[in-house]
Each structure stands twice: as C-alpha cells, then as structure tokens.
Protein backbone atom coordinates (compact mmCIF):
# COMPACT_ATOMS: atom_id res chain seq x y z
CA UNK A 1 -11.53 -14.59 5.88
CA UNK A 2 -10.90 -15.79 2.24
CA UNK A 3 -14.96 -15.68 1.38
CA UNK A 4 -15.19 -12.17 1.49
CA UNK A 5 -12.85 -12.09 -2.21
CA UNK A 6 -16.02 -14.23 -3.75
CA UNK A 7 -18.92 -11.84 -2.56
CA UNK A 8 -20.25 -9.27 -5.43
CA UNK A 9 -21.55 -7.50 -2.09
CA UNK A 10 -20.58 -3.68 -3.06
CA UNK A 11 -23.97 -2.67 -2.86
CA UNK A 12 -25.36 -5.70 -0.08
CA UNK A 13 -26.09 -3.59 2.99
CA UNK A 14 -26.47 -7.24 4.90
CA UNK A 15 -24.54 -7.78 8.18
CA UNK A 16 -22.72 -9.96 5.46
CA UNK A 17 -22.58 -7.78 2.73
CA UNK A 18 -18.62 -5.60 2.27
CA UNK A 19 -21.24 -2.12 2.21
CA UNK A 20 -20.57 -1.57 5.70
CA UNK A 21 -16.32 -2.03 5.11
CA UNK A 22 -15.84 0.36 2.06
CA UNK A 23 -13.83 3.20 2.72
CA UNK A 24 -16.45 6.14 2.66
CA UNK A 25 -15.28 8.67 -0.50
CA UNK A 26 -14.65 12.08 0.01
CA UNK A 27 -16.70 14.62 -2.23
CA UNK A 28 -14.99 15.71 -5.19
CA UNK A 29 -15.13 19.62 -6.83
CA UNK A 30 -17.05 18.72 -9.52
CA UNK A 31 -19.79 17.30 -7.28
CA UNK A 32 -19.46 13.32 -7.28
CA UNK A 33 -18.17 11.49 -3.94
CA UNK A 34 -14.74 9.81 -5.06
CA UNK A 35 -13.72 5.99 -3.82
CA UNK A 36 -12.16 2.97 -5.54
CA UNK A 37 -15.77 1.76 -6.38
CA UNK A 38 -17.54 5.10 -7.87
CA UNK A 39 -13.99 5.42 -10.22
CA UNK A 40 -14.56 1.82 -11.44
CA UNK A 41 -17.62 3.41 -12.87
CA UNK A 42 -14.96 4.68 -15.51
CA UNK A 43 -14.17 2.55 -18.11
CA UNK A 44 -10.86 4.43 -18.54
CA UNK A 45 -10.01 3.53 -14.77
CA UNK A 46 -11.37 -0.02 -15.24
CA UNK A 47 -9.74 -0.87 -18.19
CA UNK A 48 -6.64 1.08 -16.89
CA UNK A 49 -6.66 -1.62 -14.06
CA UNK A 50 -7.86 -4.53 -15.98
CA UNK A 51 -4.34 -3.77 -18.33
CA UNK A 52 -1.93 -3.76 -15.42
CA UNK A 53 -3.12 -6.67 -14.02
CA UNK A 54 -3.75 -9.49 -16.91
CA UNK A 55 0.00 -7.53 -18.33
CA UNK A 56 1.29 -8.74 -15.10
CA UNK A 57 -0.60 -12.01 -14.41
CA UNK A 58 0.72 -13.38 -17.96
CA UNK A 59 4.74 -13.09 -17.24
CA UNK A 60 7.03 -15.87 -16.37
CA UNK A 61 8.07 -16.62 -13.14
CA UNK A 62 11.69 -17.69 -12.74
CA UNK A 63 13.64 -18.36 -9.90
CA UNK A 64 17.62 -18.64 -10.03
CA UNK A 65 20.54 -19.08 -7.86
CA UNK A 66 24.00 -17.31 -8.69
CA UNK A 67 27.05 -19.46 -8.62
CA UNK A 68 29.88 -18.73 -6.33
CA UNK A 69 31.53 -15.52 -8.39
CA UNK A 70 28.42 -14.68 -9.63
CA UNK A 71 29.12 -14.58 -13.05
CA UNK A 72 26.32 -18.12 -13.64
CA UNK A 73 22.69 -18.54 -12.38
CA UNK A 74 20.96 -21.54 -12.27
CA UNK A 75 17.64 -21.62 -12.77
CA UNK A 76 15.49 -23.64 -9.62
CA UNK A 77 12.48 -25.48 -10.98
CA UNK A 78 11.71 -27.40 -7.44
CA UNK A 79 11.70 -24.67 -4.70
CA UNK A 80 8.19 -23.99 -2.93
CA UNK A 81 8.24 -20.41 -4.04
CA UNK A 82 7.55 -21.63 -7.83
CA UNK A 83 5.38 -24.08 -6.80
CA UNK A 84 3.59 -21.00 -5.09
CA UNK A 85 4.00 -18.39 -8.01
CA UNK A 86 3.36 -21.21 -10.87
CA UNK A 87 1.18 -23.67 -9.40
CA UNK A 88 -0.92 -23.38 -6.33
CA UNK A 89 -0.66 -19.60 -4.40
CA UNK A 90 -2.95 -20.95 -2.13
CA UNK A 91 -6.09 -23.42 -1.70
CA UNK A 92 -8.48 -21.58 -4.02
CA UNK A 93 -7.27 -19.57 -6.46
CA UNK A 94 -4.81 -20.37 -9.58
CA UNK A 95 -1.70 -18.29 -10.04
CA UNK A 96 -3.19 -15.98 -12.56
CA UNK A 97 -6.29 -15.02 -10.82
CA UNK A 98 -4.23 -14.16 -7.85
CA UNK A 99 -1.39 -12.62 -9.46
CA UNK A 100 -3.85 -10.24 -11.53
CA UNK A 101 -6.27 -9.41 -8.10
CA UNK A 102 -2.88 -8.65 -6.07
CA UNK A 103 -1.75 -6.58 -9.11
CA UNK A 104 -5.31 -4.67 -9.15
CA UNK A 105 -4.93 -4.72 -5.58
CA UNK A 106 -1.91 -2.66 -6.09
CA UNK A 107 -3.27 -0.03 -8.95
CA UNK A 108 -6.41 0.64 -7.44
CA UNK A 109 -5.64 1.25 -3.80
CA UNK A 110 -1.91 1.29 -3.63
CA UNK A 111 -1.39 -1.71 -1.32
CA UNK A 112 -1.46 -5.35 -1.35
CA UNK A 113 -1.88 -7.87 1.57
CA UNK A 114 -1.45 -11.34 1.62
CA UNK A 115 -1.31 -13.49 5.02
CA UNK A 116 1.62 -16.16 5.19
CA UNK A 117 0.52 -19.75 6.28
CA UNK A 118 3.63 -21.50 7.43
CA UNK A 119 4.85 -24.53 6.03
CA UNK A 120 6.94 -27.68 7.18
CA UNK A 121 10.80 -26.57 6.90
CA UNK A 122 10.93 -22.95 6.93
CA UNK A 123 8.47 -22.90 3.41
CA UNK A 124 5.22 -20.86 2.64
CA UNK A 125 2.31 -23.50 2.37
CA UNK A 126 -0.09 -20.97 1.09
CA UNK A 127 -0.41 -16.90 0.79
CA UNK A 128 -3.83 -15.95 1.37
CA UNK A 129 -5.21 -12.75 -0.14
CA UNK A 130 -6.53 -9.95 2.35
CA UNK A 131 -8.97 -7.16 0.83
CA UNK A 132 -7.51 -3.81 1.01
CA UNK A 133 -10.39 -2.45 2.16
CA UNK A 134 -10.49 -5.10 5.72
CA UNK A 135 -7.04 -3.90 6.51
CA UNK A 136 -5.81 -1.32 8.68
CA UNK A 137 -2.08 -1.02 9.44
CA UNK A 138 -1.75 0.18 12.88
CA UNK A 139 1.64 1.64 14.26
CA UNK A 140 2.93 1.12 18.15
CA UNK A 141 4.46 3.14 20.32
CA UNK A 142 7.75 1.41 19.38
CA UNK A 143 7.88 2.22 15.92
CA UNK A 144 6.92 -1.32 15.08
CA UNK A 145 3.36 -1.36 13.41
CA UNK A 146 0.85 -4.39 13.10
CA UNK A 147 -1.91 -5.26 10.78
CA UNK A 148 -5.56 -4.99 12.03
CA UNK A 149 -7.72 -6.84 9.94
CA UNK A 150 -11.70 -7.21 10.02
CA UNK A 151 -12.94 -10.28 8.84
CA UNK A 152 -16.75 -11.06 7.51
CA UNK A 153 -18.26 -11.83 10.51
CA UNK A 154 -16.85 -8.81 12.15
CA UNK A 155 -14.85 -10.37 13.91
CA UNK A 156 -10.96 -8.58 14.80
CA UNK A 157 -7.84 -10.74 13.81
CA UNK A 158 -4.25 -8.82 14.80
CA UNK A 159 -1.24 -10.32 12.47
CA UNK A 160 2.18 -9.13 13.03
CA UNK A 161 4.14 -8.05 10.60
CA UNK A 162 5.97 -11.62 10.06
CA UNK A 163 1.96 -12.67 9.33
CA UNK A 164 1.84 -10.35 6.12
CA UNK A 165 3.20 -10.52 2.73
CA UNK A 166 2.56 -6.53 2.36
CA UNK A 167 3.48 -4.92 -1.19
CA UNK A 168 3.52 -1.30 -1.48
CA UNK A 169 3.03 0.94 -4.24
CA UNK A 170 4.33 4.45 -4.13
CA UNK A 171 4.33 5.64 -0.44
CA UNK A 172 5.42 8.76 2.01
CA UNK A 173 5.82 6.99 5.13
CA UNK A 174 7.82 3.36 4.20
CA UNK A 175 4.32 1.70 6.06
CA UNK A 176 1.49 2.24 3.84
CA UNK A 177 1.22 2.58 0.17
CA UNK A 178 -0.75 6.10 -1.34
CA UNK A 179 -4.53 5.25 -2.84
CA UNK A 180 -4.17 6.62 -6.81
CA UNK A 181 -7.74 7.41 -6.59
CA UNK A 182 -7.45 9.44 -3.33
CA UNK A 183 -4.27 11.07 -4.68
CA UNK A 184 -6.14 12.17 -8.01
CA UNK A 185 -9.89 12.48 -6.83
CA UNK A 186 -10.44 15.69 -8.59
CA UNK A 187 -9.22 14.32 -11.82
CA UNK A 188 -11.89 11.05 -11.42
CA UNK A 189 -14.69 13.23 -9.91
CA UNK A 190 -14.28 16.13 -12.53
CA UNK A 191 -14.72 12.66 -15.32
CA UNK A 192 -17.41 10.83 -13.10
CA UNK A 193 -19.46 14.28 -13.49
CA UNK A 194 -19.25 14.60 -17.06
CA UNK A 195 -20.14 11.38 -17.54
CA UNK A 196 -23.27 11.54 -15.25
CA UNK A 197 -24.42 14.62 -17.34
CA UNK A 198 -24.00 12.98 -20.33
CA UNK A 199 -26.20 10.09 -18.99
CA UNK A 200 -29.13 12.97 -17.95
CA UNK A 201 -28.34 14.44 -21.29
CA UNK A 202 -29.54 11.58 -23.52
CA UNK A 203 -31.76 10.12 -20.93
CA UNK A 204 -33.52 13.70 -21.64
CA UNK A 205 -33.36 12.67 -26.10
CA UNK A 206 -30.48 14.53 -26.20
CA UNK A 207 -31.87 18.02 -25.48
CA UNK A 208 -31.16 20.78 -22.56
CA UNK A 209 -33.99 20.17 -20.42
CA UNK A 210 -35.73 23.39 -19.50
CA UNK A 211 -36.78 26.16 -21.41
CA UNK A 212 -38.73 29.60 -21.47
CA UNK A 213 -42.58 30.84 -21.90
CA UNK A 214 -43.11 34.43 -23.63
CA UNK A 215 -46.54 36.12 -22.52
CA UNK A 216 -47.31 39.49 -23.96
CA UNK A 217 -47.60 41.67 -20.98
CA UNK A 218 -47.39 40.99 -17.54
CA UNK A 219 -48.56 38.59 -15.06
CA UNK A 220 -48.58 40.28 -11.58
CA UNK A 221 -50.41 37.22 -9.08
CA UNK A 222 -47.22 35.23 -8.41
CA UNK A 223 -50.24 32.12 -8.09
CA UNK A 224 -50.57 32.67 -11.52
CA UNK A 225 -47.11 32.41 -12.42
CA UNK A 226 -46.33 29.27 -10.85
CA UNK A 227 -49.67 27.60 -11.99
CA UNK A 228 -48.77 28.52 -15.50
CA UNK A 229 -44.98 27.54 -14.91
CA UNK A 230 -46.55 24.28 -13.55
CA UNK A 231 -48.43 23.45 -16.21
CA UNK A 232 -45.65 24.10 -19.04
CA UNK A 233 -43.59 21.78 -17.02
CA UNK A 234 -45.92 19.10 -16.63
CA UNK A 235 -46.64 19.09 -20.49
CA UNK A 236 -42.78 18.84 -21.66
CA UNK A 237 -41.51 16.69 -19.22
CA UNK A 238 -42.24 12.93 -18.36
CA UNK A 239 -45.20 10.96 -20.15
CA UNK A 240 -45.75 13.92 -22.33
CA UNK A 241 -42.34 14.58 -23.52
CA UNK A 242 -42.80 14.74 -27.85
CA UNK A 243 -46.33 15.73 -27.50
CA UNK A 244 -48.31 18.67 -28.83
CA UNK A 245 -48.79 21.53 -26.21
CA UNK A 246 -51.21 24.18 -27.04
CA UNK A 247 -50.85 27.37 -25.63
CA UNK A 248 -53.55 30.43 -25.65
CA UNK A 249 -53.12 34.35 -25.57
CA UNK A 250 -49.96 34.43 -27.34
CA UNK A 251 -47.38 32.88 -24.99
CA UNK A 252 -44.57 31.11 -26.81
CA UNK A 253 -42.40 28.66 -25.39
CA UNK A 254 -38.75 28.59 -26.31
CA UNK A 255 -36.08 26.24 -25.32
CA UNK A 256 -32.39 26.60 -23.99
CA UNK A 257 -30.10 26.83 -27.01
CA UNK A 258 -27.31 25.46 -25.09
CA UNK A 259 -25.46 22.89 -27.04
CA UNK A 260 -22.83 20.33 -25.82
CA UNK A 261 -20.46 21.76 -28.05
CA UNK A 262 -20.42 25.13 -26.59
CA UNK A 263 -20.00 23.32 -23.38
CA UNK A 264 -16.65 21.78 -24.36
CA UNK A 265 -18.56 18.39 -23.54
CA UNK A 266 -17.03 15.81 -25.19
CA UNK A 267 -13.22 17.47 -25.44
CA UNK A 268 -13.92 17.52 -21.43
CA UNK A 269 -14.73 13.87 -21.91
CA UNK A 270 -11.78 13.23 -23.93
CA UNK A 271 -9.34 14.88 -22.14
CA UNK A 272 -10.14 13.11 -18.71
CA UNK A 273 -9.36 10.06 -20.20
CA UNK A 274 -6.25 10.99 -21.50
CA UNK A 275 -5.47 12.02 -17.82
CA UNK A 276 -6.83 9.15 -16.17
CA UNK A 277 -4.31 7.24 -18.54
CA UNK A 278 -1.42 9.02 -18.05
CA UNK A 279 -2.53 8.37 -13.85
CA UNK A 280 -1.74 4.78 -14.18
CA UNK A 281 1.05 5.24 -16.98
CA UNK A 282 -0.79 3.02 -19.52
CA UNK A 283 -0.31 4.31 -23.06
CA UNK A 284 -3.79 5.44 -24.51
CA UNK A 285 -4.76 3.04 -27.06
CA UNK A 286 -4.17 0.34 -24.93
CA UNK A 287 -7.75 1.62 -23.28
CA UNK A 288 -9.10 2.16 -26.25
CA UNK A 289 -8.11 5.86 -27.26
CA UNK A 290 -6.84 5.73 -30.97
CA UNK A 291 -7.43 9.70 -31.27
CA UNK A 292 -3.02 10.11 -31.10
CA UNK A 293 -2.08 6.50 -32.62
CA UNK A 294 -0.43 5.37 -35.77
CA UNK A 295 0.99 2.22 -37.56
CA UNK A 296 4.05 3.41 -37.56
CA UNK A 297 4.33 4.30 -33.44
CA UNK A 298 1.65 1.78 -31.80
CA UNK A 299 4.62 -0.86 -31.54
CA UNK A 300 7.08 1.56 -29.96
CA UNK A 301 4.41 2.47 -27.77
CA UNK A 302 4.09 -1.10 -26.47
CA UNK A 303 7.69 -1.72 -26.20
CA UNK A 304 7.57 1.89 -23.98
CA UNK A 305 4.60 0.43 -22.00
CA UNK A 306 6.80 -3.05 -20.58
CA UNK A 307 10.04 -0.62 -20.58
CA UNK A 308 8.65 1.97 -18.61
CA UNK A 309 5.45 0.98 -16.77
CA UNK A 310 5.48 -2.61 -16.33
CA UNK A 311 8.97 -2.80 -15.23
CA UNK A 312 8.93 -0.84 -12.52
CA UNK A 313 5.71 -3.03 -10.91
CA UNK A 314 7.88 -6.32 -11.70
CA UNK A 315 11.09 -4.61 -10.10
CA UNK A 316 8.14 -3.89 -6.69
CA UNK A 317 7.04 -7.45 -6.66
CA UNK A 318 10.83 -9.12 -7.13
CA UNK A 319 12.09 -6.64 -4.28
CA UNK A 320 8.87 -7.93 -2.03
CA UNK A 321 9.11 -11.10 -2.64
CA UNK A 322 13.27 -11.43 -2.19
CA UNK A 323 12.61 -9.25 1.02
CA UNK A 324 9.88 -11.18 2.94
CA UNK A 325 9.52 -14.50 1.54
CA UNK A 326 12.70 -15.81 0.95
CA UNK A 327 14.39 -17.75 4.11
CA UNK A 328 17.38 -16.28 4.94
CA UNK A 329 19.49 -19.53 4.41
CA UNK A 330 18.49 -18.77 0.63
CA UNK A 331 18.70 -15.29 0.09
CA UNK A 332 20.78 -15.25 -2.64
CA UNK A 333 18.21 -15.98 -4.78
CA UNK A 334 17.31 -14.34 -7.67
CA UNK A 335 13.57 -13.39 -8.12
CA UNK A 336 12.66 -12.63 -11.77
CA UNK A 337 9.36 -12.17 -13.90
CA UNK A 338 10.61 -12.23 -17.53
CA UNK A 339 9.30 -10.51 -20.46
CA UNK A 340 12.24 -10.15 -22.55
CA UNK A 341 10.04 -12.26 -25.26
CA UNK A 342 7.75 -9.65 -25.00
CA UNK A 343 9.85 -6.89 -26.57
CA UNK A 344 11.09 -8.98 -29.50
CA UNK A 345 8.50 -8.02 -32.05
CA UNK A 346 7.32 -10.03 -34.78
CA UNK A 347 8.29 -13.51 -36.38
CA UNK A 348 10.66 -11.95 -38.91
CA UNK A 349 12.50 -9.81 -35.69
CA UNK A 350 12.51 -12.92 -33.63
CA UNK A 351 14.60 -14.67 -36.34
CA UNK A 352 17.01 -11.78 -37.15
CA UNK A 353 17.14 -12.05 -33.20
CA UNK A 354 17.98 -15.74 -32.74
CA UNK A 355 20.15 -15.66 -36.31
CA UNK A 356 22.72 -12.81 -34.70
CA UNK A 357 22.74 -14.47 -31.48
CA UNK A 358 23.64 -17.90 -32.71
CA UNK A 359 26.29 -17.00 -35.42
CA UNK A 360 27.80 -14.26 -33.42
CA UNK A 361 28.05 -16.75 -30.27
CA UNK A 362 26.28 -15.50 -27.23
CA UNK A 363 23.04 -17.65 -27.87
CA UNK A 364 23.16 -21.65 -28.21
CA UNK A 365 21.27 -23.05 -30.21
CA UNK A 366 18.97 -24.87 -28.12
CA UNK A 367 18.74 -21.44 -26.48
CA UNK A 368 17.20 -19.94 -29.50
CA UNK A 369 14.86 -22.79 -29.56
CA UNK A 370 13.82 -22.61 -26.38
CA UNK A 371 13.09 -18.75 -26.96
CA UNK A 372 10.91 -19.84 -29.89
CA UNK A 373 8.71 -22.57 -27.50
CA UNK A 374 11.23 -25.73 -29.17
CA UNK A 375 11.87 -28.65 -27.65
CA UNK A 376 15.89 -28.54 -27.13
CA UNK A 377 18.10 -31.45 -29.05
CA UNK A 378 21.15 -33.29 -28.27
CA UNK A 379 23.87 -31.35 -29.70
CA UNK A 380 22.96 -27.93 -29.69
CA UNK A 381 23.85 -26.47 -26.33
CA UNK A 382 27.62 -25.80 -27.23
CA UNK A 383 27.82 -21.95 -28.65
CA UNK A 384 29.35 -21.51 -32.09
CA UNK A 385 32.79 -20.16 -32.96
CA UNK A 386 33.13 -17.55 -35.21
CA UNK A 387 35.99 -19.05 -37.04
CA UNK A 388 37.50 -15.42 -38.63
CA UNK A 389 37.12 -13.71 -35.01
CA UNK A 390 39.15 -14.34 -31.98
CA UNK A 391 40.09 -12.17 -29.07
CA UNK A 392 44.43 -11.55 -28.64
CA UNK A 393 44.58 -14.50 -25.80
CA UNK A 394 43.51 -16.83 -28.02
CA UNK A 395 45.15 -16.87 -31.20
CA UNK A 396 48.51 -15.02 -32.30
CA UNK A 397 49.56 -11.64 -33.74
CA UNK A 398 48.98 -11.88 -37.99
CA UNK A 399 51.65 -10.13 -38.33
CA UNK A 400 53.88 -11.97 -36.31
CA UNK A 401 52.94 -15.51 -35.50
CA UNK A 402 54.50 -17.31 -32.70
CA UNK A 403 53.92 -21.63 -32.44
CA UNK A 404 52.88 -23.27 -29.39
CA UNK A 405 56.22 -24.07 -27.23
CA UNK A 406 57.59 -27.52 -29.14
CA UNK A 407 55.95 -26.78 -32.26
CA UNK A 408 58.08 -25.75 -35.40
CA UNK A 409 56.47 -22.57 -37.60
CA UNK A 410 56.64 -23.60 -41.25
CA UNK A 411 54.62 -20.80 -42.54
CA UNK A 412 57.86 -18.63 -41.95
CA UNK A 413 59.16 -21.02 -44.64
CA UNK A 414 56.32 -19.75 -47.13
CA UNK A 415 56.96 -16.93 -48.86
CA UNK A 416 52.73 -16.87 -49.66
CA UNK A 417 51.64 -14.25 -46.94
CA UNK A 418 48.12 -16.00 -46.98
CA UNK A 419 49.97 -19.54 -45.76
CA UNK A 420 51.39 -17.63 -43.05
CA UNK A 421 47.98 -16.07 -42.27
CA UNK A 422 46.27 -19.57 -42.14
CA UNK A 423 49.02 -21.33 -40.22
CA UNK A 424 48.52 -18.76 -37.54
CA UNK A 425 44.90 -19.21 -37.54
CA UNK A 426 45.39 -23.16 -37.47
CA UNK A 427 48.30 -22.40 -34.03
CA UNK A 428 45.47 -20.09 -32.47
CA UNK A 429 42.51 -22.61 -32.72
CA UNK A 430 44.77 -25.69 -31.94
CA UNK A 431 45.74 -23.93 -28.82
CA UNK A 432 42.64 -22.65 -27.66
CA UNK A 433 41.06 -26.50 -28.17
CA UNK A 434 44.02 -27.44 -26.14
CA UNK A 435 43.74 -25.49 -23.50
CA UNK A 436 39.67 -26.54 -22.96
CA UNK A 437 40.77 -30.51 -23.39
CA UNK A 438 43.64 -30.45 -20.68
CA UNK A 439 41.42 -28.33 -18.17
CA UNK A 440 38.97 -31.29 -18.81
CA UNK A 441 36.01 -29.66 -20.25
CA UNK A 442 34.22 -31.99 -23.13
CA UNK A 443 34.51 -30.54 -26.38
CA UNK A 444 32.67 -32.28 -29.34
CA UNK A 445 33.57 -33.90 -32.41
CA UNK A 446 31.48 -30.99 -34.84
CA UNK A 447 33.07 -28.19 -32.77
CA UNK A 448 36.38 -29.41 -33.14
CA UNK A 449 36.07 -30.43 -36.50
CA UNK A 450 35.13 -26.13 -37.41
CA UNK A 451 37.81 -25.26 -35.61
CA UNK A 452 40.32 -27.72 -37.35
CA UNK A 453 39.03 -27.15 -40.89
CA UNK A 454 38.73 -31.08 -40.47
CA UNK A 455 36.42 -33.58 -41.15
CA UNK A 456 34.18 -34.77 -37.88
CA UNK A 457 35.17 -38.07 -38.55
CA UNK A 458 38.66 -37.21 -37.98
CA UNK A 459 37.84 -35.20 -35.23
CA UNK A 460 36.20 -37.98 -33.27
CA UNK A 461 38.95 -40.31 -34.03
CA UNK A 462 41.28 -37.89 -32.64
CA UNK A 463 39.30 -37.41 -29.55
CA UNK A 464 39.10 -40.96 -28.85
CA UNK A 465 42.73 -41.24 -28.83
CA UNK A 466 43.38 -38.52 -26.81
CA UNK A 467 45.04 -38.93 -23.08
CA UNK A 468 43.77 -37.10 -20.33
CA UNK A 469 47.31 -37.05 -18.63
CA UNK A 470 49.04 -35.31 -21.55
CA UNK A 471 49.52 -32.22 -21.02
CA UNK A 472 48.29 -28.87 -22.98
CA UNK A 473 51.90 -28.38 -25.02
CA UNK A 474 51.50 -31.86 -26.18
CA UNK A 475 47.97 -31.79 -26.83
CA UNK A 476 48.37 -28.96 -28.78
CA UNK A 477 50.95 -30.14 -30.32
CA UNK A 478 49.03 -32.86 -31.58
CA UNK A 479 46.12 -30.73 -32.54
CA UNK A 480 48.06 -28.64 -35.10
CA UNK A 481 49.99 -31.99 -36.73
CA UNK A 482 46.19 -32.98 -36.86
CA UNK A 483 44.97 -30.06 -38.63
CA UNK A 484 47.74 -29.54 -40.93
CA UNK A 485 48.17 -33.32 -42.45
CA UNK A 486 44.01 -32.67 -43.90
C-alpha cells in the first residue's frame, strides 16, 4: 500500500508503474490536456505547492487541555497524538515529510487520506498515507459512504469511514474535497500553452518558423508548386537551418514578421502566474514574482500570507484532527499548530515584544525566554507588578483612603497630600499580598519585597514568620506595620 508514495512511476506504463492510476485530464481551451501532473509542469503551480506545504510542515504542534472553567490550558507533552504529530506519524516517514506530502496532498487535489492503524488503549499506532489518486470515495444507499482504495498490485481494499483520517479542502457535497486544478483548468491550460510555445519558439532560435517565396509571375502546375514549396522548406528547416539558400529566376523568400511582442507573449506569461498565485492564495514574490514588491510592503505581505492563507489550512487540520482522532473520553482537547513567533518580526520587534509584555505583566519572564528559544530559570515564572497601576479591588480610592479593618490610617494625620497618597498605596499592596498568603498561594521574597518598598531580606524574614492559620485582617495587618517601620 505504502510503496506506491516511493515510486517516481508518473510516466512507468509497467503493471507496477502509477501510469495506469492517474486521473486522465480533461482538454483545456487553449489546447493542453489539464491534470495534477501536466500543471506541475508550472513552476508557478509547483512552487505554489512546494510553499504551502514546507509553510505548514515547519509549525509547532501543541496539544493542551482546558481546566475546569476554562479560563487555563495545560499543555500535554506525553499523549500519543504528539508522539504521532512530533515524532513518528507512522513506520516510514518523519513528521515533516508527512506533514508537507498531506499538505500538498491537500493543495494539489483538494483531499487528503490517511488510514488509521489502531493502537493498544483506544490510541493511533500509526496513520498511513493513501495517494489521492488510489482513492475513490464511494457513497451507499444509506447515505453512509466508504472509501475504495486500489492498491499497487491492483488489488481492491474497502475501509470504512472509521478506517480513514480524511481532510478536506474546500468542498460542495461535505464528502469529497474540489481538485484546484480541475476547478481552474482553463487558467493552467491557457499557461501550460504559452509556455509550450515559448519552448517551440526558442527551440526554433527564437524566430517564427515559416515564411513566404515571391516568384515573378505565375506558377500554374500545382506539382510545381509543392516541389518548389518542398524544397524551400527542406533548406530552412532542420540540418540546414543558418545556411545559405540560393534561389534562381527571381523568387525571394521572406519571413513572418510576427514578433512575440505583438503577441502579448510574455505579459500572457506574466499574467498567468499572477493568477495561478492568487489560485492558491500565496502572495507573488513568495514564487518568485518581484514585478509588484517593495522593501517597505514584502514584510506586511508575509504577515498577510500566515494571517490569511496559512491560517485557514491550520484551522482545517486542528478541526480534522479534534474531529476524528481524538477519543471521545478526551475531547476536550485543544489541537493547535502555532505560529504566533512567526508574525513577530525582527530581533529589535521581538524585544519591544517581550519588554511590554514583561513590565506591563501579562508575560513572565521565563515566558519571554522561552519565546526567544531560553532555557527557563528558577525565579522567573511569577509575572511582575506594575507598582503605580492597580485595578479598584485591589487598592483604595486616592482620594479617600480607607485601612484594612483593625488597622489605624495615620496618613489622615498628615497634612502632606503625597503621605496620604503613599499610605494608601502601602494599605492597597499590603492587602492584596494578604489576600494571596491566607488563600495559600506562595508568594516570593523579591515580589513581596516590590510590593512593600522593602528590602528582600526583610521580606523573607517576614515570610518565614508568617502563620498559615492567621487570618487575612491579621496578615494584613502585619504586612502594612511591616512596610511602614522601613
């Protein structure tokens, strides 16, 4: 079954060969027959293809599992479906050579098929890759359809639909996914013929082949005329193309003045690639198409191209793979391929990235490392405090502050404004510390020590001391005396 993915047998017309399984191409307008094989011929399709799928071999899997409310996910580093999608998809390929044939699978001929091999305790022990091409998808009389899949030896293997990892691409019946190329033949057949007349073209030295003899008078035996129209041909063509022909009685031969230019050639050349690329949504200097590129609007064209054409394939394969290979004892799991560190620019936007995030306190420390490719270190998982901003539920009104229940206000004493301003700030913090010691989460010594305006020495003295049965009054009690005798 699997051998058939290893043959370069396009062309082998051997009972072995896949000649005999390629879908036969219908005939396009401008002349060529159309299939997945005659518009690899392209390099616009190929490379169009080859994009999509390394773009989508290269991201990270991650798997995660929401907690209970769903506001945390936790990422799962030992479930078979990473070990599939990271390690080992099956017994001969390597994640990325599967991921990226799937993936060309997918832009190519709108489908990908993959059959499921069972493993012990309700896992997947391997998925194994099934050419689009070998695969019909046949539906019953119940509604119900089946796969129908033709293997090398011609022999007929039936999987059910519990058999087959299927993703579709864009489709009109929910079963079967549209072929790009069938969709858009004219488009590839009206580019496959100008590039096959450009090949006659210079295979001819880059001249109009044919031309035109001029014979005073007439020549009335029609013999005559096609010995003479013959012989013209014979000299200008073939072995004697370049040499000298001599002609007699005043003929003259002239040549067609046609040029490529008033043909439209190469804007005909350059506009089907433009259209191929648009076909597959891949911006155009990503195949090679500079004409409509700029320094200034190449990176917002990549940025576009994960945005708006890669995430809509990653959104297909986390919806297939949630769907139809995740046991239903586990389906809330979360399916992700990440490229968020794709859209973060260069080094000096990564650090302008990771700086915000860590000062303003959404991203740990060790988070920004980790971003970066870092190694994480003790310490640096707790998110910094902004010490000058603080939501209403966590500190006290400026203009009014209001102690902790069993804590006496001197900064009403002080007639300084700015006392009475920092005392509130010190009956805010102490509180909020409080309230995250007596609910029993850990809070260290450097944390506490920013909040306090203390030193950390202090602060892990403190913490030391402190009971785990007092309550949060007293603790925070205990934390402003602390913070207002340094």
């Amino acid at each position: 079954m699997f051998a058939s993915l290893f043959r370069a047998g396009a062309d082998d017309r051997s009972p072995w060969g896949d000649f005999w399984f390629q879908p036969v191409g219908a005939k396009s307008a401008a002349g060529p027959r159309v299939d997945t094989l005659s518009a690899m011929r392209l390099s616009a399709v190929y490379t169009s293809v080859r994009v999509l799928s390394e773009s989508f071999a290269i991201l990270p899997f991650k798997l995660y599992k929401p907690s209970a409310d769903g506001l945390k996910k936790t990422q799962q580093k030992k479930h078979w479906l990473v070990r599939l999608f990271t390690k080992k998809p099956n017994r001969f390929q390597n994640p990325f050579e599967w991921r990226e044939m799937l993936q060309g699978h997918l832009a190519l001929r709108g489908n990908a098929y993959c059959q499921i091999i069972d493993g012990p305790g309700g896992s997947i022990a391997e998925l194994l890759p099934l050419h689009p091409d070998r695969v019909q998808v046949e539906v019953m009389e119940s509604g119900n359809w089946r796969y129908r899949y033709t293997a090398l030896s011609g022999e007929i293997q039936y999987l059910t639909r519990q058999e087959v990892w299927h993703i579709r691409g864009l489709s009109s019946d929910g079963i079967v996914g549209l072929n790009p190329i069938e969709q858009q033949r004219e488009v590839i057949g009206g580019a496959l013929g100008a590039q096959d007349y450009g090949n006659r073209f210079f295979a001819n030295d880059a001249k109009p082949t044919g031309g035109w003899v001029e014979v005073p008078g007439t020549i009335a035996d029609a013999a005559a005329r096609g010995k003479l129209k013959e012989a013209v041909g014979s000299a200008t063509s073939g072995a004697n193309r370049h040499k000298t022909m001599i002609l007699d009685r005043g003929m003259k031969y002239h040549e067609v003045g046609l040029t490529n230019k008033d043909s439209q050639f190469l804007e005909s050349r350059q506009f089907s690639r433009t259209e191929i690329a648009a076909m597959f949504r891949v911006p155009p200097h990503m195949i090679g198409d500079l004409s409509r590129a700029t320094f200034s609007n190449i990176e917002q064209q990549s940025i576009d191209f994960w945005m708006g054409t890669m995430l809509p394939w990653t959104e297909r394969w986390e919806a297939a793979i949630e769907a139809l290979l995740v046991d239903t004892d586990d389906e809330d799991l979360c399916v992700e391929f990440d490229f968020r560190n794709l859209l973060r620019g260069d080094a000096v936007s990564r650090a302008a990235y990771s700086h915000s995030g860590v000062l303003d306190g959404w991203l740990t420390r060790n988070e920004a490392r980790e971003l970066e490719g870092y190694d994480p270190i003790d310490g640096l998982d707790e998110p910094l405090v902004p010490i000058n901003e603080q939501t209403l539920t966590e500190s006290n009104e400026p203009d009014d502050p209001v102690s902790p229940p069993g804590v006496d206000q001197p900064a009403k004493e002080q007639p300084d404004g700015g006392s009475a301003r920092l005392v509130a700030l010190l009956n805010g913090n102490a509180a909020r510390m409080g309230r995250r010691i007596a609910s029993g989460k850990v809070v260290s010594p450097d944390i506490l020590a920013v909040a306090l305006a203390i030193r950390e020495d202090q602060a892990a003295a403190w913490l030391a001391k402190v009971r785990q049965e007092e309550d949060e009054e007293q603790i925070t009690a205990s934390l402003v005396a602390l913070g207002s005798t340094t």
